[in-house]
Protein backbone atom coordinates (compact mmCIF):
# COMPACT_ATOMS: atom_id res chain seq x y z
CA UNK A 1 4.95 -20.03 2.59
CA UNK A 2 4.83 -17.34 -0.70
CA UNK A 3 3.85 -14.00 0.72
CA UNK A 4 3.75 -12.60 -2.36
CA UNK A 5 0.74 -12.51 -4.35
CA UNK A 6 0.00 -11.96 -8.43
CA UNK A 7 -0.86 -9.96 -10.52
CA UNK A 8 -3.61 -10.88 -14.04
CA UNK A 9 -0.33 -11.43 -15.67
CA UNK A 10 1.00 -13.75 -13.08
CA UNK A 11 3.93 -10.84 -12.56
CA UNK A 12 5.10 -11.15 -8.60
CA UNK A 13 3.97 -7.65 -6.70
CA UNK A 14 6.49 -6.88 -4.21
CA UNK A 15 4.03 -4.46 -2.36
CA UNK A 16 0.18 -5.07 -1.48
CA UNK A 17 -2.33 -2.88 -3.57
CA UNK A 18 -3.53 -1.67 -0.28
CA UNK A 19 -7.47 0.21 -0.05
CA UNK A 20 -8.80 2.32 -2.62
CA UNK A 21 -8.77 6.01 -1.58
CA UNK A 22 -9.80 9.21 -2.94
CA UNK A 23 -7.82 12.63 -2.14
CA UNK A 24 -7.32 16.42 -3.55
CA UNK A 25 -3.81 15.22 -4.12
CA UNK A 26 -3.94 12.19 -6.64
CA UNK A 27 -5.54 12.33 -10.35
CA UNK A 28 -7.56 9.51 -11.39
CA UNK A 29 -7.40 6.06 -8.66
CA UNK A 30 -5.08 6.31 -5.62
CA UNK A 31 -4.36 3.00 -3.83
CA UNK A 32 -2.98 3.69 -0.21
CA UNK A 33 -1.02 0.45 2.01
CA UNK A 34 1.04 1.50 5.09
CA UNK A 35 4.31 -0.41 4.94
CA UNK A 36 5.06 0.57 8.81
CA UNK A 37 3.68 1.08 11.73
CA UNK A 38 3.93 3.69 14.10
CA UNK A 39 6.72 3.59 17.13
CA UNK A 40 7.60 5.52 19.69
CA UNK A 41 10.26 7.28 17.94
CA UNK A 42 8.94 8.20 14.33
CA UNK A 43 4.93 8.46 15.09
CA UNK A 44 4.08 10.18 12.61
CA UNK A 45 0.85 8.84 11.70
CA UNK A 46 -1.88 11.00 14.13
């Protein structure tokens, strides 16, 4: 099973686009996808 998917130009993305977000911190479109998830060690995520 591919778990990657495509992009319009049928280039492989390695990472999912994740959800649209807006922030004081970005410029223009910001696309946010957490690649982890929290532990008991590293939660850093509140």
């Amino acid at each position: 099973m591919d778990q990657f998917k495509f992009n319009h130009t049928g280039e492989r993305l390695i990472f999912p686009k994740g959800e649209k977000i807006t922030n004081t911190y970005f410029t223009g479109t910001a696309w946010l996808e957490m690649l982890i998830s929290n532990d008991d060690t590293f939660n850093y995520i509140s």
